[in-house]
Structure formats: structure tokens, C-alpha cells
PDB file of N, CA and C in Angstrom:
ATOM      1  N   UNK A   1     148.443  84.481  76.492  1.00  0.00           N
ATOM      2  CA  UNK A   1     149.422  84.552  75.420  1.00  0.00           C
ATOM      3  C   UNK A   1     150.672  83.749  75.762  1.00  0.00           C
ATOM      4  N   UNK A   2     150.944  84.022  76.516  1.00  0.00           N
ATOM      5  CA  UNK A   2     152.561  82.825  77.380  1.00  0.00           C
ATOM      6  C   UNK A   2     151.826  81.587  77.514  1.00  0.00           C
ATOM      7  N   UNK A   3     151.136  80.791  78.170  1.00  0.00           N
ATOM      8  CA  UNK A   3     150.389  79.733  77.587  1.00  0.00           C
ATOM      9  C   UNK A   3     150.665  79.380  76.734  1.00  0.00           C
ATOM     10  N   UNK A   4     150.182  80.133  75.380  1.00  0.00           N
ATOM     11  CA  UNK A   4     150.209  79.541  74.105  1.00  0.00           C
ATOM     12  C   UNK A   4     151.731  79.410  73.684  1.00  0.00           C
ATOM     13  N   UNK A   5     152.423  79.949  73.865  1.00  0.00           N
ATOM     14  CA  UNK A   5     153.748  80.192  73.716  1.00  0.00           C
ATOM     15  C   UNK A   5     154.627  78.840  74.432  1.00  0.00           C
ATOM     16  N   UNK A   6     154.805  78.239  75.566  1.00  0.00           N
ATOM     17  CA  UNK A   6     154.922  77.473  76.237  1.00  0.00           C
ATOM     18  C   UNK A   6     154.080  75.815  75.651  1.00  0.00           C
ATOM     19  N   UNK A   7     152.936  75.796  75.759  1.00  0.00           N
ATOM     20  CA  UNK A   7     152.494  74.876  75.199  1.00  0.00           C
ATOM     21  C   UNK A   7     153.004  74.676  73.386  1.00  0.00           C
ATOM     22  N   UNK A   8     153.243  75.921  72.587  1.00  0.00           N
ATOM     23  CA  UNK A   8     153.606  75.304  71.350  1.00  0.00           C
ATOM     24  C   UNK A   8     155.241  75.027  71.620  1.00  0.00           C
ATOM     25  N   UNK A   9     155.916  75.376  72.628  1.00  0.00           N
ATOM     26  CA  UNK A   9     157.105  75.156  72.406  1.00  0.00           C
ATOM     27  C   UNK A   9     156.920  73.604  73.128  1.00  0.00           C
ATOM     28  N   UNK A  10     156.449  73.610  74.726  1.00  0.00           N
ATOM     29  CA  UNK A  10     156.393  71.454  74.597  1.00  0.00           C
ATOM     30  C   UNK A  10     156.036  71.077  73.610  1.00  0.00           C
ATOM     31  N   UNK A  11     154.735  71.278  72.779  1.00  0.00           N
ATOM     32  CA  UNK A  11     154.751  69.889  71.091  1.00  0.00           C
ATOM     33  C   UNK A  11     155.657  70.463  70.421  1.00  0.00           C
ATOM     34  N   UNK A  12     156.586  71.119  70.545  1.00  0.00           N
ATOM     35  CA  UNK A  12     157.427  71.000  69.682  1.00  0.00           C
ATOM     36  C   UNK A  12     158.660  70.202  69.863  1.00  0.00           C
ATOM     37  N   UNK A  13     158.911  70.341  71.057  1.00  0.00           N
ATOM     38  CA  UNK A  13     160.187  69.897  71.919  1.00  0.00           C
ATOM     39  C   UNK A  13     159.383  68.121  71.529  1.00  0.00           C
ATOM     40  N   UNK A  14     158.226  67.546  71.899  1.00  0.00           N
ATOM     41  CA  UNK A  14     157.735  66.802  71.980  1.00  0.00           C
ATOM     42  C   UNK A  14     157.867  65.953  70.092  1.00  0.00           C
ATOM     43  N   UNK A  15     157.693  66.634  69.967  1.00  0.00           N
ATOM     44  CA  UNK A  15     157.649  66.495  68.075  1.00  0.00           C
ATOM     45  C   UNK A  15     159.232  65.904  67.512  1.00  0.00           C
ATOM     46  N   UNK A  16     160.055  66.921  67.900  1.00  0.00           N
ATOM     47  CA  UNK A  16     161.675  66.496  67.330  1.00  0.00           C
ATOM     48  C   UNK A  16     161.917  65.683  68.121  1.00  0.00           C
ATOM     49  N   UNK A  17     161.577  65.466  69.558  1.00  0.00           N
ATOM     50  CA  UNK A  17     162.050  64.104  70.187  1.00  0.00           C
ATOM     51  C   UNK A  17     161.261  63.013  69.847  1.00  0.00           C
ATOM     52  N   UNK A  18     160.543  62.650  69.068  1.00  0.00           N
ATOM     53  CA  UNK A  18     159.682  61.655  68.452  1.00  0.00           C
ATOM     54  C   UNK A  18     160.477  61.600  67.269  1.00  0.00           C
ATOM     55  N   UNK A  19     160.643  62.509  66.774  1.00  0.00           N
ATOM     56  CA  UNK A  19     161.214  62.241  65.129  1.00  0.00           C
ATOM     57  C   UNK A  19     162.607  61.656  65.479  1.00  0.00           C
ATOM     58  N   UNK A  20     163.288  62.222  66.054  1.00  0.00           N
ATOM     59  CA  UNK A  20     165.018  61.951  66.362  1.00  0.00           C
ATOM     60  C   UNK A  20     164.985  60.445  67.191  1.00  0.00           C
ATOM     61  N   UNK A  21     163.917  59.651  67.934  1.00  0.00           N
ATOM     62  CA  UNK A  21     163.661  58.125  68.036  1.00  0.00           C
ATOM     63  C   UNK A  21     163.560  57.119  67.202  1.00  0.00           C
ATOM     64  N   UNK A  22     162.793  57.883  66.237  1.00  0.00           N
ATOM     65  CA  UNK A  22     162.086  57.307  65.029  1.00  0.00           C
ATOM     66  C   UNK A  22     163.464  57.193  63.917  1.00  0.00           C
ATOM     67  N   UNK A  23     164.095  58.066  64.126  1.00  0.00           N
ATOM     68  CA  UNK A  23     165.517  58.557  62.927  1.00  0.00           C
ATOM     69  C   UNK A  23     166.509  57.373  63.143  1.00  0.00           C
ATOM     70  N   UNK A  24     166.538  57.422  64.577  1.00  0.00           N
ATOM     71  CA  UNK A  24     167.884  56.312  65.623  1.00  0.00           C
ATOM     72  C   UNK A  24     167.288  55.292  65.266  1.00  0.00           C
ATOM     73  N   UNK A  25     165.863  54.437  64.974  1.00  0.00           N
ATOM     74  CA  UNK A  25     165.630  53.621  64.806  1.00  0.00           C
ATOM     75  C   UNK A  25     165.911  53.073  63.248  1.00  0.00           C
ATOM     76  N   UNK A  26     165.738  53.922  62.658  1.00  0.00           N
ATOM     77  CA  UNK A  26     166.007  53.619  61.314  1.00  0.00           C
ATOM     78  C   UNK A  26     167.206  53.518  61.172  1.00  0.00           C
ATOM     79  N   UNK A  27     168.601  53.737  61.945  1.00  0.00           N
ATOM     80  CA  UNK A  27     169.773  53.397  61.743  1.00  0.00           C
ATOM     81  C   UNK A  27     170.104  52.517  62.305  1.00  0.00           C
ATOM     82  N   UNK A  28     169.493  52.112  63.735  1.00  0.00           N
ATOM     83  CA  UNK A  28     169.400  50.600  64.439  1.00  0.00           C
ATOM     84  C   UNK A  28     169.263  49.741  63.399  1.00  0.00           C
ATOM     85  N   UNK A  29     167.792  49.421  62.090  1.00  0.00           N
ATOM     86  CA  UNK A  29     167.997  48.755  61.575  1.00  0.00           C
ATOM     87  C   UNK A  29     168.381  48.419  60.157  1.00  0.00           C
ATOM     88  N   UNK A  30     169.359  49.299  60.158  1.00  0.00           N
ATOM     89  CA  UNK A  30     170.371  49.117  58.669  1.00  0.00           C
ATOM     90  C   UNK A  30     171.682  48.908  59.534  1.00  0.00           C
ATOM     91  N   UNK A  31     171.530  49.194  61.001  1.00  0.00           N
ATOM     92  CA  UNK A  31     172.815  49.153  61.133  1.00  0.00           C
ATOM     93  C   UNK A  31     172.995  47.173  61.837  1.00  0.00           C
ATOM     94  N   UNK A  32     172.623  46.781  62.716  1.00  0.00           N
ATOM     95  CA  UNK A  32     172.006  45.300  62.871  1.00  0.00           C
ATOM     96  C   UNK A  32     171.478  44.408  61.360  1.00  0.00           C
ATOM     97  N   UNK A  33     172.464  42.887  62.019  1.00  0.00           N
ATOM     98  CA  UNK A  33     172.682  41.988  61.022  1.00  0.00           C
ATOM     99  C   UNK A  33     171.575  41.354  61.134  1.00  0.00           C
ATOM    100  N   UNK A  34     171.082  40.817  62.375  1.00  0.00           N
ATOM    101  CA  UNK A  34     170.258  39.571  62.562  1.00  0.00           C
ATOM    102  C   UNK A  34     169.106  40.308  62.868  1.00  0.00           C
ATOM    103  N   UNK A  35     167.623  39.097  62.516  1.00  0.00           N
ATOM    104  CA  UNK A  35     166.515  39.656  62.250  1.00  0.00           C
ATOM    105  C   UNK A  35     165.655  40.237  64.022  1.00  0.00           C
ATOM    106  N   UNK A  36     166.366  39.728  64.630  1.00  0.00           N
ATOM    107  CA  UNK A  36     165.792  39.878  66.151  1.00  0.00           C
ATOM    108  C   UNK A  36     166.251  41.107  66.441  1.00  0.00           C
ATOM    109  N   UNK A  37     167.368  41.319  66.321  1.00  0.00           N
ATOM    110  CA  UNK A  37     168.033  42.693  66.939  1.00  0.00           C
ATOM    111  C   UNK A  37     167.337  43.704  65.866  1.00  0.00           C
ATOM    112  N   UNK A  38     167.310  43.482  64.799  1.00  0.00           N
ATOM    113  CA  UNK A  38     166.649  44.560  63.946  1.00  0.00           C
ATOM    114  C   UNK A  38     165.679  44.867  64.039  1.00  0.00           C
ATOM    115  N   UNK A  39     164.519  43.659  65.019  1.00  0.00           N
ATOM    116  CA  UNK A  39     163.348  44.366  65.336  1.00  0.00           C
ATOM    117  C   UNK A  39     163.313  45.154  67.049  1.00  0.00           C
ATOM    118  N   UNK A  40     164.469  44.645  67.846  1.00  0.00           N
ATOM    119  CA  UNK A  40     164.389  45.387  69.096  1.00  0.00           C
ATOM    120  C   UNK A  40     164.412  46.543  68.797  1.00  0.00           C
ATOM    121  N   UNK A  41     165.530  47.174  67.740  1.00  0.00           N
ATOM    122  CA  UNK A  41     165.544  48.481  67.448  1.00  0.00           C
ATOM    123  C   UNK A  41     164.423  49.315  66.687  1.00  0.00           C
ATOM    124  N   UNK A  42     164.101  48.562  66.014  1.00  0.00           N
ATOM    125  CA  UNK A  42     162.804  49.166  65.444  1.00  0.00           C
ATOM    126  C   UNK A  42     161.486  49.223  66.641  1.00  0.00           C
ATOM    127  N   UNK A  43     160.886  48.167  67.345  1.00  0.00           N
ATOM    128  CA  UNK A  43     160.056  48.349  68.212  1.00  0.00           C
ATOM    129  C   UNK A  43     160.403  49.388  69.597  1.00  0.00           C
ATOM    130  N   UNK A  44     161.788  49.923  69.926  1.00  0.00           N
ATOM    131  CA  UNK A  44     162.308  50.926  70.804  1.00  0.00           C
ATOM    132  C   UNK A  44     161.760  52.458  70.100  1.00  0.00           C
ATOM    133  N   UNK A  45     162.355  52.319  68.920  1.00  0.00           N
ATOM    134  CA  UNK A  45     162.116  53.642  68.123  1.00  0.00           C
ATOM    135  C   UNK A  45     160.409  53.573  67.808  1.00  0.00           C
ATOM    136  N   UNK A  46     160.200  52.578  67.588  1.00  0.00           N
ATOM    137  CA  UNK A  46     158.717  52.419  66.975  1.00  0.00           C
ATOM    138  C   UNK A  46     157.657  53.288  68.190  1.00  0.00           C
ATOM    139  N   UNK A  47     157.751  52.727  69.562  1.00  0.00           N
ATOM    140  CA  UNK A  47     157.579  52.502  70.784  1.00  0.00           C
ATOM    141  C   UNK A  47     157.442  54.297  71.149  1.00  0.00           C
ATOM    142  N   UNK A  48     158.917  54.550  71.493  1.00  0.00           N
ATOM    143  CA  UNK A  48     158.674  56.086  71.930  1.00  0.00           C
ATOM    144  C   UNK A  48     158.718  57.278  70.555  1.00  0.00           C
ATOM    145  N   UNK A  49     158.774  56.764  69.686  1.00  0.00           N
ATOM    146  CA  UNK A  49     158.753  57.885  68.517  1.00  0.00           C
ATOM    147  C   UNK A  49     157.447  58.493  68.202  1.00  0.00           C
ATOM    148  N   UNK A  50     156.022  57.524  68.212  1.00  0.00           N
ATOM    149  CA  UNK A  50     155.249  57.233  68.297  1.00  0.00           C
ATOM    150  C   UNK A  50     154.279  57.890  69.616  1.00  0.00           C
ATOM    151  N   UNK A  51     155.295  57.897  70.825  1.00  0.00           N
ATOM    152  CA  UNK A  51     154.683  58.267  72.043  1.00  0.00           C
ATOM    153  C   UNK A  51     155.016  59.399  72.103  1.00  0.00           C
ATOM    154  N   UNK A  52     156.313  60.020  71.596  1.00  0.00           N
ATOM    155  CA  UNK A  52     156.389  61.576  72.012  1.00  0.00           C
ATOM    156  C   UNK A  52     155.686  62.509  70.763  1.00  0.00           C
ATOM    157  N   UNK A  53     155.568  61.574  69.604  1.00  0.00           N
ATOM    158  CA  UNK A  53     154.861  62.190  68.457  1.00  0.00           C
ATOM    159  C   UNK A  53     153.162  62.771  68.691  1.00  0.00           C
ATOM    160  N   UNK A  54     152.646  61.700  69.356  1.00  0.00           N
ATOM    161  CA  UNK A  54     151.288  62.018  69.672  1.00  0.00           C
ATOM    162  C   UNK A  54     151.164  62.438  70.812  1.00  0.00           C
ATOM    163  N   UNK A  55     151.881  62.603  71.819  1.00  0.00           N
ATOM    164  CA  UNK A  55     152.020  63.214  72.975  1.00  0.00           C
ATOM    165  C   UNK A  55     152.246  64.548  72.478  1.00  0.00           C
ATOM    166  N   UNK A  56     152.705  64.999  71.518  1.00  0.00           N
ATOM    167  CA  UNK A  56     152.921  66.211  71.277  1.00  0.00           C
ATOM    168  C   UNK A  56     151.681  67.218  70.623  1.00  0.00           C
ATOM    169  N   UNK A  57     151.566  65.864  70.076  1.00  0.00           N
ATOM    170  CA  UNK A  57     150.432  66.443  69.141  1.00  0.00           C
ATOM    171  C   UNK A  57     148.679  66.519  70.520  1.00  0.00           C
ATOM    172  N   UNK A  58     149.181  65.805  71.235  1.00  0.00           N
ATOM    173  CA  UNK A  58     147.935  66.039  72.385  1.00  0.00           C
ATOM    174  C   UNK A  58     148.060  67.307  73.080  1.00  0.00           C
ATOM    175  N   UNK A  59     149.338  67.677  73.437  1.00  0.00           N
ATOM    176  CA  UNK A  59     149.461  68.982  74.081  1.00  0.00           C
ATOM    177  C   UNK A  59     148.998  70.058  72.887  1.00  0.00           C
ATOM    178  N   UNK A  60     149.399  69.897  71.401  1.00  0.00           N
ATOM    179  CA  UNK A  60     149.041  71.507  70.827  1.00  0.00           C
ATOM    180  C   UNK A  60     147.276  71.351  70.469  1.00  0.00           C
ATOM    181  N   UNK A  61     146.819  70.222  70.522  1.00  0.00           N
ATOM    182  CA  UNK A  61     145.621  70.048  70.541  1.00  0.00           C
ATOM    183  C   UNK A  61     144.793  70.447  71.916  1.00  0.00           C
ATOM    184  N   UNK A  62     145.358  70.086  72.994  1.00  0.00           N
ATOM    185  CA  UNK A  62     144.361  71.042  74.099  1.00  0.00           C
ATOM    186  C   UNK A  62     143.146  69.733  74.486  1.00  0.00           C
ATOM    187  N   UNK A  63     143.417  70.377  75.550  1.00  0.00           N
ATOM    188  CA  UNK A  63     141.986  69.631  76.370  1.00  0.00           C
ATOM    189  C   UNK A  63     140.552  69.462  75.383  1.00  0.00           C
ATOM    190  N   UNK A  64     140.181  68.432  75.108  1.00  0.00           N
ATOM    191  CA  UNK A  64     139.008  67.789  74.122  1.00  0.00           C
ATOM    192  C   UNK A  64     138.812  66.688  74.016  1.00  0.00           C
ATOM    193  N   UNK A  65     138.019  66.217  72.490  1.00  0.00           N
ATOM    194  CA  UNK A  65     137.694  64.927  72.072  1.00  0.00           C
ATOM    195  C   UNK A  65     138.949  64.636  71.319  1.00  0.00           C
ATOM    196  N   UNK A  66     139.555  65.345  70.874  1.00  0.00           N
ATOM    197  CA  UNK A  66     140.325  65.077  70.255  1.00  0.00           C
ATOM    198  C   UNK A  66     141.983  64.401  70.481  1.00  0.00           C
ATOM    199  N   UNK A  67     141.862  65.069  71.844  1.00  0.00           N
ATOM    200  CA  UNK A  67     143.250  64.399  73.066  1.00  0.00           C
ATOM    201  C   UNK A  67     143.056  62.988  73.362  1.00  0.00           C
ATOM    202  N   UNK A  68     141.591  62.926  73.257  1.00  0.00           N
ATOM    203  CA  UNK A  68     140.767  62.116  73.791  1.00  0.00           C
ATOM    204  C   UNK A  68     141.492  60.916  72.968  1.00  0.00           C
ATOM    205  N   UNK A  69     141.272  61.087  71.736  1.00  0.00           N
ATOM    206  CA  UNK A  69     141.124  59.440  70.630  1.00  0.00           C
ATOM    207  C   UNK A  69     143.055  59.892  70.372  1.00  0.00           C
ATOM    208  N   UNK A  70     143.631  60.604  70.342  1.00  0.00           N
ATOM    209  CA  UNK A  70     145.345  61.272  70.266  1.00  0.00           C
ATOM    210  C   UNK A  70     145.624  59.741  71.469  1.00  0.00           C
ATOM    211  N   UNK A  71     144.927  59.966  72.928  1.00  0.00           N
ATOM    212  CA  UNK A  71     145.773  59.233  74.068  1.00  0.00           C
ATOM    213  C   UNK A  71     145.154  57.381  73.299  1.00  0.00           C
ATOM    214  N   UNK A  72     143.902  57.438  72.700  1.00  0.00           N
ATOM    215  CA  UNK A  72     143.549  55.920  72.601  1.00  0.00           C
ATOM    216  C   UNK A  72     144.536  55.124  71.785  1.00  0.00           C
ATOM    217  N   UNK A  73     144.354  56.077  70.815  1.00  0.00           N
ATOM    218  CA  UNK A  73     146.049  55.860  69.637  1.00  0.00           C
ATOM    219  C   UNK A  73     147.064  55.211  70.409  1.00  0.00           C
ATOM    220  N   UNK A  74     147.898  55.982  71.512  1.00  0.00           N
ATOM    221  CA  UNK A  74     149.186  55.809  71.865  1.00  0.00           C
ATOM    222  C   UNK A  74     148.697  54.333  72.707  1.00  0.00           C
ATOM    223  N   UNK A  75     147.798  54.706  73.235  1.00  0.00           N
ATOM    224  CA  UNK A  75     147.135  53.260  74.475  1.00  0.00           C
ATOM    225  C   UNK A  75     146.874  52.021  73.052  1.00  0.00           C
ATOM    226  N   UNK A  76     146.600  52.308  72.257  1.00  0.00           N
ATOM    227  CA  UNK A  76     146.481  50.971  70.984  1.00  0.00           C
ATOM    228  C   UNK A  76     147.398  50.685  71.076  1.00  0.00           C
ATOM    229  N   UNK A  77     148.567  51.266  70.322  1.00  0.00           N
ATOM    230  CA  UNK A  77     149.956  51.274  69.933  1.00  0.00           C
ATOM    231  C   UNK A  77     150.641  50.711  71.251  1.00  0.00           C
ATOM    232  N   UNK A  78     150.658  50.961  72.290  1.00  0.00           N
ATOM    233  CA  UNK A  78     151.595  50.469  72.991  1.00  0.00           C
ATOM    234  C   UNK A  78     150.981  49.226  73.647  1.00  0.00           C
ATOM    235  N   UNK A  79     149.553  48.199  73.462  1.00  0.00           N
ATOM    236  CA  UNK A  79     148.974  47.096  73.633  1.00  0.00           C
ATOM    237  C   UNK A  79     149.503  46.721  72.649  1.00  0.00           C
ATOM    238  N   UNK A  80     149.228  46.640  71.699  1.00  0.00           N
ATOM    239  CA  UNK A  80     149.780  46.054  69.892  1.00  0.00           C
ATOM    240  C   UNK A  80     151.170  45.849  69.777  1.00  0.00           C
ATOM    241  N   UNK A  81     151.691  46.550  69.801  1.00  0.00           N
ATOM    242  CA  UNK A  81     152.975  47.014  69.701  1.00  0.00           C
ATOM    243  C   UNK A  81     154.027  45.580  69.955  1.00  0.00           C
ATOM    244  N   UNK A  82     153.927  45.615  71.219  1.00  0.00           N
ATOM    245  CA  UNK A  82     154.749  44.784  72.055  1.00  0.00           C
ATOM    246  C   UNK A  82     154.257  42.902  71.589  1.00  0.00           C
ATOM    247  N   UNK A  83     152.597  42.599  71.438  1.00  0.00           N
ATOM    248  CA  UNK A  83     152.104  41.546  71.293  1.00  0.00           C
ATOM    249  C   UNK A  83     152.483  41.114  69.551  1.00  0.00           C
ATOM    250  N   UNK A  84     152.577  42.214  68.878  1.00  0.00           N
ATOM    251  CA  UNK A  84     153.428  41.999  67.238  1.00  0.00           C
ATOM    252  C   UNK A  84     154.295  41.645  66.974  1.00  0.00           C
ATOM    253  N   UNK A  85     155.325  42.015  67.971  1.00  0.00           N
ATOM    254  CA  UNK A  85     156.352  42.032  67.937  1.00  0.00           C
ATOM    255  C   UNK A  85     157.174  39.997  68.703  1.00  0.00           C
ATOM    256  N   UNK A  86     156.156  40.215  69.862  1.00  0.00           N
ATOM    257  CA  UNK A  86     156.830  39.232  70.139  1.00  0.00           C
ATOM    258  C   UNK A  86     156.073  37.743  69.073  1.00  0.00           C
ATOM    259  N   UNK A  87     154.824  37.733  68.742  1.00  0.00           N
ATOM    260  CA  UNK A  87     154.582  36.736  67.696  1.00  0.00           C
ATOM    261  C   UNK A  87     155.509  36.348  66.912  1.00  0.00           C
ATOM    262  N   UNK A  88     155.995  38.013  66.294  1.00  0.00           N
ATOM    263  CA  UNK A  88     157.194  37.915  65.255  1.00  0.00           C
ATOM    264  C   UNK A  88     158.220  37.355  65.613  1.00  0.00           C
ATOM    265  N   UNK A  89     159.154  37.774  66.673  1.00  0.00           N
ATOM    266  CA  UNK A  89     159.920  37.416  67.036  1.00  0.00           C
ATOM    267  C   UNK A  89     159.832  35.584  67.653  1.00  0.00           C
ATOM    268  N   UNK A  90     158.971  35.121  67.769  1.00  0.00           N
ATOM    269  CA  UNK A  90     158.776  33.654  67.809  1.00  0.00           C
ATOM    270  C   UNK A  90     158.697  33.360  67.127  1.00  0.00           C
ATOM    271  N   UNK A  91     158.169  33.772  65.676  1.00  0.00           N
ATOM    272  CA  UNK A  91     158.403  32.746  64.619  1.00  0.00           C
ATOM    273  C   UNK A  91     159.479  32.953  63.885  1.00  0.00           C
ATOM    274  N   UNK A  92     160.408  33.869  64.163  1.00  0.00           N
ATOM    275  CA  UNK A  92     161.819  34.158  63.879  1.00  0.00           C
ATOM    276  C   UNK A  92     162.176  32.953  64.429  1.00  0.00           C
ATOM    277  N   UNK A  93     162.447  33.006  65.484  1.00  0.00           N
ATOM    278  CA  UNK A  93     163.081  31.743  66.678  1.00  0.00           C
ATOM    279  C   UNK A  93     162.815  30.779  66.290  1.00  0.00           C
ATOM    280  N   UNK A  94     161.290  30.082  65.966  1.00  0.00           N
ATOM    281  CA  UNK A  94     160.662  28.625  65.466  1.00  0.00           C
ATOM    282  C   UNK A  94     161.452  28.114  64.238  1.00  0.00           C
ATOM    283  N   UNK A  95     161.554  29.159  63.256  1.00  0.00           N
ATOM    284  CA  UNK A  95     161.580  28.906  61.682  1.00  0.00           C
ATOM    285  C   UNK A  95     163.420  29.067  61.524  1.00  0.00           C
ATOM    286  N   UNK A  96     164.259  29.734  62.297  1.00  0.00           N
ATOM    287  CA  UNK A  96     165.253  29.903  62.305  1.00  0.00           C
ATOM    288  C   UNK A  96     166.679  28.896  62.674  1.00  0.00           C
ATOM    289  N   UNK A  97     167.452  28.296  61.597  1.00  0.00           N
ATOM    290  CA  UNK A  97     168.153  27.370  62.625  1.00  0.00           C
ATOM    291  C   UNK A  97     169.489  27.558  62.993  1.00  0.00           C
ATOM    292  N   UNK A  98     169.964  28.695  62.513  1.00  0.00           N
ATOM    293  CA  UNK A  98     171.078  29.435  62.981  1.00  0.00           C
ATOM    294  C   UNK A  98     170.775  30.255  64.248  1.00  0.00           C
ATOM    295  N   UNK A  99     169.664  30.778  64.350  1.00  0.00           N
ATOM    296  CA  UNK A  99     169.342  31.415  65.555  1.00  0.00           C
ATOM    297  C   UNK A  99     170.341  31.382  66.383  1.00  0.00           C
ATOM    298  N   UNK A 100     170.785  29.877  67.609  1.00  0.00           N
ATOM    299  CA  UNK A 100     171.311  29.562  68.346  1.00  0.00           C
ATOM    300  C   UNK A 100     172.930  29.899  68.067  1.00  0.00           C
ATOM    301  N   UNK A 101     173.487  29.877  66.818  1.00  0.00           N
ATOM    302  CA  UNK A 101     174.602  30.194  66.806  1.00  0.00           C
ATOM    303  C   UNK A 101     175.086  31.782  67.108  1.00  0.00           C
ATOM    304  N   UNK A 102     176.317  31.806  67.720  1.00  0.00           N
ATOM    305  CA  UNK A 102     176.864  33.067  68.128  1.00  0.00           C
ATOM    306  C   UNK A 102     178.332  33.639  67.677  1.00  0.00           C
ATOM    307  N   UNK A 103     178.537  34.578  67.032  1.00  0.00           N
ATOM    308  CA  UNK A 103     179.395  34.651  66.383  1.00  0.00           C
ATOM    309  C   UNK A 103     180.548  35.542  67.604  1.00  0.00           C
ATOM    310  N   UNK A 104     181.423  34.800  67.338  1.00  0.00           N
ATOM    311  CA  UNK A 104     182.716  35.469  68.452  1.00  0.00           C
ATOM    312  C   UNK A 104     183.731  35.889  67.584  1.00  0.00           C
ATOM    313  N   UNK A 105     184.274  37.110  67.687  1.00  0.00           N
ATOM    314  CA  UNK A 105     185.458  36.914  67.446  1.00  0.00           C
ATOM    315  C   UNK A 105     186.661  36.980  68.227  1.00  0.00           C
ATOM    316  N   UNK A 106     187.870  35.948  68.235  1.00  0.00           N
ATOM    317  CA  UNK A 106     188.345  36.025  68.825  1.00  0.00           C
ATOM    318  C   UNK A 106     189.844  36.984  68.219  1.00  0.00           C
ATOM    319  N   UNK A 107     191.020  36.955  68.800  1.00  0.00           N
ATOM    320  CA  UNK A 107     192.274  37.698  68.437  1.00  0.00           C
ATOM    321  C   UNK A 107     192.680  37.284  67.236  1.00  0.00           C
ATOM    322  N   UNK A 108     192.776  36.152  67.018  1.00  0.00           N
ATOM    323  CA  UNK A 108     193.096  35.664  65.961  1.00  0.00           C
ATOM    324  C   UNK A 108     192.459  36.051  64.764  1.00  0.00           C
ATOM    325  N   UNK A 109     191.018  36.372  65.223  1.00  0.00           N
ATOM    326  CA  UNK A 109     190.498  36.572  63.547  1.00  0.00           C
ATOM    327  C   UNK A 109     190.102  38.226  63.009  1.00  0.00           C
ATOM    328  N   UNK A 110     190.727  38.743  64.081  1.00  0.00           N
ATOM    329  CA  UNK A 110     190.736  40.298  64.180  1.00  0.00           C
ATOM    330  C   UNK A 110     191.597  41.163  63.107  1.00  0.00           C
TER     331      UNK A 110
END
């Protein structure tokens, strides 16, 4: 009975810390101008929101087949993940010709 008690409280603990990654990410990118930074923040949140979500969901699920294809998920997702992202982010860079510019401000324009 404590078992069960303990294990539903990690996926749970596991659950709101997935959602509250996933939340920060969605304000990363409304809150970011340029298209690169808007995807670091999204692939951070994407990344562990994703990992503590199904991590959570592996613990209230229990030793099985089902943990089983829960861990292949997160093991997809975090191969994919990163290789999407950076494609994207190169053809941001390729196609982009402001890219290189950097916006400063200095005292004066404060």
C-alpha cells in the first residue's frame, strides 16, 4: 500500500515537472524575437517536458511492455529531437541574411 502511494506521488511530481518545462517553453517562445533563440527555447522545453512527462508516466505504469515502448518514445524523441532541430536551424542560418547582424544597445539609445 505505501508503494503505491510513493510511486503515484513520483508520476506525479514527475508529471507537473514536465508540464511546468513545457509551460516555460511556451513563454521562451513568445517571449524571444529571433527565429533561432525561439527554437532553443522550445527544443529545452520540448526536450525535458517530454522526458519528465513520460518518465512519469513509466513509473505509474510499472514494470512491463508498456514501460517498455513509454522508454522507446523518450529514446525516439531525444534521437529526433536534436537532428530536427539542428536541420532547422541551418536552414534558418542558409536562407537568413540578417542572421549575422547584432543588435546593441548602447546609452545613448536607452
Amino acid at each position: 500500500m505505501t508503494w503505491q502511494w510513493i510511486r503515484f506521488a513520483l508520476s506525479a511530481a514527475c508529471l507537473v515537472t514536465g508540464l511546468v518545462f513545457m509551460i516555460l517553453a511556451v513563454f521562451g517562445v513568445n517571449r524571444f524575437h529571433r527565429a533561432l533563440n525561439r527554437m532553443h527555447a522550445a527544443a529545452m522545453g520540448d526536450t525535458l517536458g517530454i522526458l519528465f512527462v513520460l518518465l512519469g508516466l513509466i513509473v505509474i505504469a510499472g514494470p512491463g511492455f508498456d514501460a517498455l515502448k513509454l522508454f522507446l518514445v523518450v529514446l525516439f524523441f531525444w534521437v529526433a529531437s536534436p537532428v530536427a532541430g539542428h536541420m532547422i536551424s541551418r536552414l534558418e542560418a542558409t536562407t537568413d541574411e540578417d542572421l549575422g547582424e547584432i543588435e546593441v544597445k548602447g546609452h545613448e539609445d536607452i
